[in-house]
N, C-alpha and C. Protein backbone atom coordinates (compact mmCIF):
# COMPACT_ATOMS: atom_id res chain seq x y z
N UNK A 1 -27.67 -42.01 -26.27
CA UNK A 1 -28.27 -42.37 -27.54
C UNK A 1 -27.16 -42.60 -28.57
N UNK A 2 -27.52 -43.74 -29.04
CA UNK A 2 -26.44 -43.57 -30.61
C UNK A 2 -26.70 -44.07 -31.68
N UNK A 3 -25.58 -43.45 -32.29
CA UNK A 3 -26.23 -42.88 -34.10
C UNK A 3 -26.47 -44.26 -34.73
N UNK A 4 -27.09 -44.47 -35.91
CA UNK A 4 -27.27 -45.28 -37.18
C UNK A 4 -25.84 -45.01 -37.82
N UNK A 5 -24.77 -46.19 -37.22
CA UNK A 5 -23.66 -45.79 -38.22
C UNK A 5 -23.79 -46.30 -39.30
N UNK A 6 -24.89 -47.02 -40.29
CA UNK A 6 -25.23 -46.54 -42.11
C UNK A 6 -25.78 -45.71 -42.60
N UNK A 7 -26.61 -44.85 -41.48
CA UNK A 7 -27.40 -43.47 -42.17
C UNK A 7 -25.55 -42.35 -41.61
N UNK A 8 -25.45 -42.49 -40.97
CA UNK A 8 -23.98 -41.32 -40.71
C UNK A 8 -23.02 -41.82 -42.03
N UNK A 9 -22.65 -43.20 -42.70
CA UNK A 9 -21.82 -43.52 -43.22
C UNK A 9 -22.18 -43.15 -44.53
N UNK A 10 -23.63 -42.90 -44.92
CA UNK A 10 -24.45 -42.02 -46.45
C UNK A 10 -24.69 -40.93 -46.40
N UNK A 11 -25.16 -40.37 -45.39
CA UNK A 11 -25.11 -38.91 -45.09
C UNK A 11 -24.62 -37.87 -44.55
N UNK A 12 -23.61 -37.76 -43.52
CA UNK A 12 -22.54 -37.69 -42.52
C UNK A 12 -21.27 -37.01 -43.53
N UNK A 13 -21.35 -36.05 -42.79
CA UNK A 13 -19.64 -35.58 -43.02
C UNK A 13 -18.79 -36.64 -42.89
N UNK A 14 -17.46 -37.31 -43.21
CA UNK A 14 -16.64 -38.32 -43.21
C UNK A 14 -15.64 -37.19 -42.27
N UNK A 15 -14.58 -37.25 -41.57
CA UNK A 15 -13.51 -36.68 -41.08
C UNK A 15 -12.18 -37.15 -42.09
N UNK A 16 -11.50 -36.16 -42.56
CA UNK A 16 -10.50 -36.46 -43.33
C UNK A 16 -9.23 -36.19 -42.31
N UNK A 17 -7.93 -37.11 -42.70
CA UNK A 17 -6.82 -36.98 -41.59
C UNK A 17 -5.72 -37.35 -42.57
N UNK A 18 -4.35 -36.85 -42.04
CA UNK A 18 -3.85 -36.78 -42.60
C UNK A 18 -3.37 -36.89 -44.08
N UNK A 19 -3.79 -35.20 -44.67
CA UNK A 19 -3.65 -35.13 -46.42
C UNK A 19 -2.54 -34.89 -46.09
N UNK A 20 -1.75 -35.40 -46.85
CA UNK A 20 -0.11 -35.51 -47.51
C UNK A 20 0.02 -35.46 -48.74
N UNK A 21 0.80 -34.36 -49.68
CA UNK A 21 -0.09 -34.77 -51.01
C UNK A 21 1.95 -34.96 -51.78
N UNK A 22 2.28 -35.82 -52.23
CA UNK A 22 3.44 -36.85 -52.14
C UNK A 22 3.53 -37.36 -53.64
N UNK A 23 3.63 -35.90 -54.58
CA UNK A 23 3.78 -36.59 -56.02
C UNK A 23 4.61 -36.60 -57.08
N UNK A 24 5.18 -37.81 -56.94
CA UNK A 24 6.16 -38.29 -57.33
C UNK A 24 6.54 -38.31 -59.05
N UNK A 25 7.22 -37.38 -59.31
CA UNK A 25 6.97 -36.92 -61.22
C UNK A 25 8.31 -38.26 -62.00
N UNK A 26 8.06 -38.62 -62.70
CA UNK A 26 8.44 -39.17 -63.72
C UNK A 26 9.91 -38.59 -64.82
N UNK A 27 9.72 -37.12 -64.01
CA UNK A 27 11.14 -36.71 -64.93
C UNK A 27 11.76 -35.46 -63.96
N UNK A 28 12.76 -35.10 -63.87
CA UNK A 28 13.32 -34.14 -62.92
C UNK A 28 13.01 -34.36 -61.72
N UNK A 29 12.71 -33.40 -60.86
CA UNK A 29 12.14 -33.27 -59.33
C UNK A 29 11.15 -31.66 -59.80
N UNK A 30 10.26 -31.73 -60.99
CA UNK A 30 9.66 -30.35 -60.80
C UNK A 30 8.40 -30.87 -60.28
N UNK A 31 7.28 -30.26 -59.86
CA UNK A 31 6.01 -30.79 -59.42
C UNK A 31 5.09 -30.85 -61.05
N UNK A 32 3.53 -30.87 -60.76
CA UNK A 32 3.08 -31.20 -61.65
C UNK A 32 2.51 -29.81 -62.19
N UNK A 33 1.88 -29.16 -63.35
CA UNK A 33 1.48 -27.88 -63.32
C UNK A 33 0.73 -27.29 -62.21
N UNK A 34 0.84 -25.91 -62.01
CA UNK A 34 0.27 -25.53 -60.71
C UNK A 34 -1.41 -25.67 -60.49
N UNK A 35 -1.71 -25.48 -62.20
CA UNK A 35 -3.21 -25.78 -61.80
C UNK A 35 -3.60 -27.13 -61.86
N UNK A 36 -3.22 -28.02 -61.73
CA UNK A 36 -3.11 -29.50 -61.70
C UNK A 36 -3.62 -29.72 -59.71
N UNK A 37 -2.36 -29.37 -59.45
CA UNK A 37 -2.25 -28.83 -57.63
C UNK A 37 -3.19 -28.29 -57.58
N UNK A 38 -3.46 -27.12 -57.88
CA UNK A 38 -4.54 -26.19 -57.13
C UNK A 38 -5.99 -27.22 -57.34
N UNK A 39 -6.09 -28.36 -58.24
CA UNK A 39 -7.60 -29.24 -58.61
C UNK A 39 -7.61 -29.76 -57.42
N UNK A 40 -6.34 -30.39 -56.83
CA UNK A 40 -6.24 -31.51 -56.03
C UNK A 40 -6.42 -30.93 -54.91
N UNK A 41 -6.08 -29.86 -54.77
CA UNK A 41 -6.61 -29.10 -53.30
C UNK A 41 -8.12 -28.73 -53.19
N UNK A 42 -8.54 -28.44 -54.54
CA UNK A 42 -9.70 -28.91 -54.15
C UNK A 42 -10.69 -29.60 -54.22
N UNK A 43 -10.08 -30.47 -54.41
CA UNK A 43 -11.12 -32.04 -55.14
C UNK A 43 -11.07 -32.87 -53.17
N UNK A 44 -9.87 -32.60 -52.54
CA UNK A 44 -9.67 -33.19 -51.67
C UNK A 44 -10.16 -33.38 -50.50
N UNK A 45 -11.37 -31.66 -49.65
CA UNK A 45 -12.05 -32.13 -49.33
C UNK A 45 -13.61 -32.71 -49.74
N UNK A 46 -13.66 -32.84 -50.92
CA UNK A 46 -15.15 -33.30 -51.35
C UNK A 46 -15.01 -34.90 -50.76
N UNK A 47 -13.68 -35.28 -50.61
CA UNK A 47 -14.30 -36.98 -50.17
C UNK A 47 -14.73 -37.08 -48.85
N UNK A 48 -15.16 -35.80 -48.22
CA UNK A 48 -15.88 -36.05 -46.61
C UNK A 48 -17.10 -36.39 -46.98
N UNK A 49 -17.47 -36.22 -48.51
CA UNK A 49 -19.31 -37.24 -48.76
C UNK A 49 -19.18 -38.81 -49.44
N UNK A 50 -19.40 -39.74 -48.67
CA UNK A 50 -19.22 -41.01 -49.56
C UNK A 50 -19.48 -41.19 -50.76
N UNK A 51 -20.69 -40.33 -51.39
CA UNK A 51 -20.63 -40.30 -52.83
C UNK A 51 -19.70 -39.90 -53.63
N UNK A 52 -18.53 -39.47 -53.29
CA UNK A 52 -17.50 -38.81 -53.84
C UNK A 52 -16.57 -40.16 -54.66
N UNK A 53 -16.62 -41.29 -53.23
CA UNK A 53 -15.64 -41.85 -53.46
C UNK A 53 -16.08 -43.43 -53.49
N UNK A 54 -17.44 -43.29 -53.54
CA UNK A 54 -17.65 -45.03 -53.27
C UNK A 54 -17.87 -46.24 -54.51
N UNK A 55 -17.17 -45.54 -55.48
CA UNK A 55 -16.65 -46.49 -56.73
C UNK A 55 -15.09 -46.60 -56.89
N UNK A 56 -14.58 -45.74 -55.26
CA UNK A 56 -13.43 -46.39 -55.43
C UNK A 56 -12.34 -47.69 -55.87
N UNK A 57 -12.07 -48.05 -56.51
CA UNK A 57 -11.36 -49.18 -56.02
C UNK A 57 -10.20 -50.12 -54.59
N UNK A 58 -10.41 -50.94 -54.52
CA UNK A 58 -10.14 -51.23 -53.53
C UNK A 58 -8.45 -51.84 -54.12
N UNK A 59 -7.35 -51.59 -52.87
CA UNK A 59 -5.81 -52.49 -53.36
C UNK A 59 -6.26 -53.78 -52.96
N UNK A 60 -5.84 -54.45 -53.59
CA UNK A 60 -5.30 -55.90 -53.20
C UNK A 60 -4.95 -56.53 -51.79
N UNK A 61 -5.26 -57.39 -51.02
CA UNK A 61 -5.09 -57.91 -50.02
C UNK A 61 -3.69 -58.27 -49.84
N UNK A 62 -3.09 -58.60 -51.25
CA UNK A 62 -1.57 -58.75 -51.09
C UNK A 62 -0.73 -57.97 -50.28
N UNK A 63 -1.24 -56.47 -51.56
CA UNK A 63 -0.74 -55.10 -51.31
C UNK A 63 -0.93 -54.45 -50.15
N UNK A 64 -2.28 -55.14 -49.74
CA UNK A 64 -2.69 -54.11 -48.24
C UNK A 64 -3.28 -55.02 -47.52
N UNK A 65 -2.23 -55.68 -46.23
CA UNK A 65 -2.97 -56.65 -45.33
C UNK A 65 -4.09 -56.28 -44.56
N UNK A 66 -4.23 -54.80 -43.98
CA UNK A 66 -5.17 -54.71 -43.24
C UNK A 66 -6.93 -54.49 -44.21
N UNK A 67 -6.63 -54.67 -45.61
CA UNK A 67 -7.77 -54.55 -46.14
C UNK A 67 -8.88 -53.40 -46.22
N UNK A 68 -8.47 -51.89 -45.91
CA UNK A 68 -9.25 -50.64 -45.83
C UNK A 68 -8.45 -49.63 -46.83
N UNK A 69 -7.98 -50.24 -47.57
CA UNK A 69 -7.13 -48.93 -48.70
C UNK A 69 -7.88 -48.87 -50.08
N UNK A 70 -7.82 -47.95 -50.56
CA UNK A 70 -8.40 -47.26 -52.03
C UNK A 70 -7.94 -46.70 -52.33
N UNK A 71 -8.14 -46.79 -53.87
CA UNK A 71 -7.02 -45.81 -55.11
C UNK A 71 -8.49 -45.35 -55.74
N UNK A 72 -8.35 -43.80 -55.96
CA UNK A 72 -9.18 -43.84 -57.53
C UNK A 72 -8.58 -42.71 -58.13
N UNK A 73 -8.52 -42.08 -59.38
CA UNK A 73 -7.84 -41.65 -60.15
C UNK A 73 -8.72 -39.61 -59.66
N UNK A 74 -8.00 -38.92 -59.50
CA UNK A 74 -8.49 -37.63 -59.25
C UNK A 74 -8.95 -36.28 -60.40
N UNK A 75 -10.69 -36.23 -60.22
CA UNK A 75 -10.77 -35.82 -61.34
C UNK A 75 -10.23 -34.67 -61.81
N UNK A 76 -9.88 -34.58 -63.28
CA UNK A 76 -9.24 -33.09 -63.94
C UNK A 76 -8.27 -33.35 -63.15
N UNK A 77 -7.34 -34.14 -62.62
CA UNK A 77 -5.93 -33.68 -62.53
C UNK A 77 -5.27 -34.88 -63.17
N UNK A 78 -5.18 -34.04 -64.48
CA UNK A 78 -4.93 -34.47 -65.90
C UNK A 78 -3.64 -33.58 -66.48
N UNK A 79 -2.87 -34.10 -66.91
CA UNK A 79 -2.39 -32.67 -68.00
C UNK A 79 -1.26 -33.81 -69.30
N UNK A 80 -1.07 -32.82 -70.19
CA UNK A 80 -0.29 -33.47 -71.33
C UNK A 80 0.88 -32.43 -71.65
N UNK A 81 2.30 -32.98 -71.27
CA UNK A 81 3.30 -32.75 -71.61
C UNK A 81 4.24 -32.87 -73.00
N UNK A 82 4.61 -32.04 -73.36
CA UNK A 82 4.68 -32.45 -74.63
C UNK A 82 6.04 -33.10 -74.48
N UNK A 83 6.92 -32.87 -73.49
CA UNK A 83 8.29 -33.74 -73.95
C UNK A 83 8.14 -35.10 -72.98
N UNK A 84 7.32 -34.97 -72.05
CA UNK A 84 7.49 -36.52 -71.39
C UNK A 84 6.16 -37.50 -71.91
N UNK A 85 4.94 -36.69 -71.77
CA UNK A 85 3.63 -37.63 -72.01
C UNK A 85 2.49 -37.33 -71.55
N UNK A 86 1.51 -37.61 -70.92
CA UNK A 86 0.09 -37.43 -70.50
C UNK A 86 0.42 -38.22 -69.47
N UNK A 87 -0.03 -37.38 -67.90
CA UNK A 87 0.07 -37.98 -66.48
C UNK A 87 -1.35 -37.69 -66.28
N UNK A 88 -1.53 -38.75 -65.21
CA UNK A 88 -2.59 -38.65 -64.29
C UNK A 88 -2.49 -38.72 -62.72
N UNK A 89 -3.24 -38.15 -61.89
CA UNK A 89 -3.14 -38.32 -60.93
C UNK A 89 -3.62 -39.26 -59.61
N UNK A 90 -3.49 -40.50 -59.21
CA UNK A 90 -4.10 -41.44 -58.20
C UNK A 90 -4.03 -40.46 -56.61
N UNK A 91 -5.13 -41.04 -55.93
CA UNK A 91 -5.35 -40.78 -54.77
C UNK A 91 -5.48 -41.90 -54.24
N UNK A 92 -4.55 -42.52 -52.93
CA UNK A 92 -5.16 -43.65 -52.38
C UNK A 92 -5.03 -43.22 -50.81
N UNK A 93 -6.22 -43.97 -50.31
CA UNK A 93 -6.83 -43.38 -48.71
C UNK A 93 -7.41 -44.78 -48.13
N UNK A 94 -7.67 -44.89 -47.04
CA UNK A 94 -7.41 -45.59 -46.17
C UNK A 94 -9.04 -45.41 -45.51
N UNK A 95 -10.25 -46.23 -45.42
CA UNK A 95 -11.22 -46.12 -45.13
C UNK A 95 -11.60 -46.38 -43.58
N UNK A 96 -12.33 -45.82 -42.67
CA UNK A 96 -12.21 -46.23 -41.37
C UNK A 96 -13.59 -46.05 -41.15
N UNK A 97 -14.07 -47.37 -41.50
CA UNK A 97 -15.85 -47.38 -41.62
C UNK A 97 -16.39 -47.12 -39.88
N UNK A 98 -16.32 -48.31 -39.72
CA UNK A 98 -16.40 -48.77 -38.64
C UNK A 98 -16.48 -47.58 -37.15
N UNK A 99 -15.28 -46.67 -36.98
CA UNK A 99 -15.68 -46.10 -35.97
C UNK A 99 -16.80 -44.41 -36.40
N UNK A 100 -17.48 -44.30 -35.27
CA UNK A 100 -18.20 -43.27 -35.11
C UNK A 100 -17.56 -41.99 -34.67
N UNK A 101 -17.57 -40.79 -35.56
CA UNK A 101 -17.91 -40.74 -36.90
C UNK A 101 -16.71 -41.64 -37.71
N UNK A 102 -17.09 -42.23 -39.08
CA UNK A 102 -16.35 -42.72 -39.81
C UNK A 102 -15.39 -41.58 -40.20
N UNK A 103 -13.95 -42.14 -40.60
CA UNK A 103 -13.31 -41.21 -41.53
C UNK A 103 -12.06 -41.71 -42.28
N UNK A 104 -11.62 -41.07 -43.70
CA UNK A 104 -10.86 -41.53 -44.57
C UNK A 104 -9.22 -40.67 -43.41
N UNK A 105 -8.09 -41.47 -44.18
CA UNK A 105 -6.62 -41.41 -44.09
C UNK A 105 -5.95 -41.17 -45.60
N UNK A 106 -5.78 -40.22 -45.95
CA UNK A 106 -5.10 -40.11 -47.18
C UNK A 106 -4.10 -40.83 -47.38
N UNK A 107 -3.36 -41.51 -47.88
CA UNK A 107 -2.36 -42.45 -47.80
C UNK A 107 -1.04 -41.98 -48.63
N UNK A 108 -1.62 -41.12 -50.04
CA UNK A 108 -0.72 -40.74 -50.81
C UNK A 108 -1.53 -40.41 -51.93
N UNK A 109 -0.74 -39.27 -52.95
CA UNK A 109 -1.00 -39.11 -54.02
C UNK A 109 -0.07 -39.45 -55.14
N UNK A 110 -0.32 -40.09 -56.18
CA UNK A 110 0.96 -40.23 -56.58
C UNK A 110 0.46 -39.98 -58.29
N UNK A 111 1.52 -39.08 -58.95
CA UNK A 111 1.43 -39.40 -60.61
C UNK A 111 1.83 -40.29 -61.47
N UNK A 112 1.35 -40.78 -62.72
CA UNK A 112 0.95 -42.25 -63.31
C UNK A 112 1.28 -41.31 -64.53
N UNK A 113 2.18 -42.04 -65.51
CA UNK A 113 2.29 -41.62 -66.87
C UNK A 113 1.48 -42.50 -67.26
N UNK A 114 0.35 -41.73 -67.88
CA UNK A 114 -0.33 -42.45 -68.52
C UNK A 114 0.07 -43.36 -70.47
N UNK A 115 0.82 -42.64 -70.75
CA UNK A 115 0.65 -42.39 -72.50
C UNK A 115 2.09 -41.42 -72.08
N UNK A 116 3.11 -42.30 -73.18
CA UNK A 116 4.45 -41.69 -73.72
C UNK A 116 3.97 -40.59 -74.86
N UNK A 117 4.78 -39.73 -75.00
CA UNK A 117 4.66 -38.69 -76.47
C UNK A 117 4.54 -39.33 -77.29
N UNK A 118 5.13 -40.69 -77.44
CA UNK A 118 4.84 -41.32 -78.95
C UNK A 118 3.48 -42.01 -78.85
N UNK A 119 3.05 -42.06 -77.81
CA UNK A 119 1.25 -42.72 -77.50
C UNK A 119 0.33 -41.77 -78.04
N UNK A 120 1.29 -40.55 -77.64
CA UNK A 120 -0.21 -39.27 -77.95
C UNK A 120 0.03 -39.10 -78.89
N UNK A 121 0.95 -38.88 -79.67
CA UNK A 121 0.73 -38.81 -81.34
C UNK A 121 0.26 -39.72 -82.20
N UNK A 122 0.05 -40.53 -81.39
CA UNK A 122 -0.24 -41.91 -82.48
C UNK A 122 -1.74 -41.44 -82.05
N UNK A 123 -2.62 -41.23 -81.02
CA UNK A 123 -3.71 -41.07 -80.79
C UNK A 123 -4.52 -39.84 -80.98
N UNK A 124 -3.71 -39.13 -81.23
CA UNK A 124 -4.04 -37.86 -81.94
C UNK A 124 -3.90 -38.16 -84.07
N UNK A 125 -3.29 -38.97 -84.20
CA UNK A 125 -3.30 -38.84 -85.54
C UNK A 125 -2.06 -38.65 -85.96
N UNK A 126 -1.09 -38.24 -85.22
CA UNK A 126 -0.35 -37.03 -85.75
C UNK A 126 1.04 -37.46 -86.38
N UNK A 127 1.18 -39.08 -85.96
CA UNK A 127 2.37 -40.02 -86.32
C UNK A 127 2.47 -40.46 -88.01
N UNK A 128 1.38 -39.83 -88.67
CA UNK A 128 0.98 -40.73 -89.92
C UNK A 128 1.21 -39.70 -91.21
N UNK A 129 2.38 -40.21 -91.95
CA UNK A 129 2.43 -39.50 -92.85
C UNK A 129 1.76 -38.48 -93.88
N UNK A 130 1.79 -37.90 -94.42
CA UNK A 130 1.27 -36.85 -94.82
C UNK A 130 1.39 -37.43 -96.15
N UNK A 131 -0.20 -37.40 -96.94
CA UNK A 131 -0.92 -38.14 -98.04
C UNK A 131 0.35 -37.61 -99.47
N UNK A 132 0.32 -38.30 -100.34
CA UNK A 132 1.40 -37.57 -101.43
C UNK A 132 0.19 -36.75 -102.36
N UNK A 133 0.96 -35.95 -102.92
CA UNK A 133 0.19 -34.65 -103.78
C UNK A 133 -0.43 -35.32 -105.02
């Protein structure tokens, strides 16, 4: 007998394979705050439910000939530095619809400065002189 691979591909545990988590900081070699990490550990297995992840975006055909890769941004692993800027964190994984059971390939995690210190002060307010008396 065999399965409905679109009812397994909506309802179905996904198999996750190789997490590598590969993030690459913007200043020194320190990692990102620890509770930043500890989100991503556990945000990471929730993508064994397709609802997790199926507004992913897809890379570019350029970028990715075989056409099964996704980026989407990982939630709450966020943080704001005050001497470099506001990072975020991407997840991109590798979709493997097709075989029974389906399952994702983590591909990489990587951090994204979002906003320089002088971005967040300007967006906070905080760049703008102070009114005269």
């Amino acid at each position: 007998m065999t399965r409905d691979p679109d009812a397994w591909a909506i309802w179905g545990d996904w198999d996750l394979r190789e997490f590598r988590v590969q993030i690459a900081r913007w200043r020194d070699t320190t990692h990102p705050p620890d509770d930043v990490v500890h989100r991503v550990d556990r945000w990471w297995p929730r993508l064994r439910q397709r609802l997790e992840w199926w507004a992913a975006a897809r890379v570019s055909r350029q970028n990715d000939p075989e056409g099964n890769q996704r980026w989407m941004w990982v939630p709450g692993a966020d943080w704001l530095d005050d001497d470099t800027g506001y990072f975020r964190v991407q997840c991109f994984f590798r979709v493997h619809e097709a075989e029974n059971p389906p399952w994702l390939e983590c591909s990489k995690f990587r951090t994204v400065q979002a906003l320089t210190p002088a971005e967040v002060r300007r967006a906070d307010g905080m760049d703008r002189p102070e009114p005269a008396p």
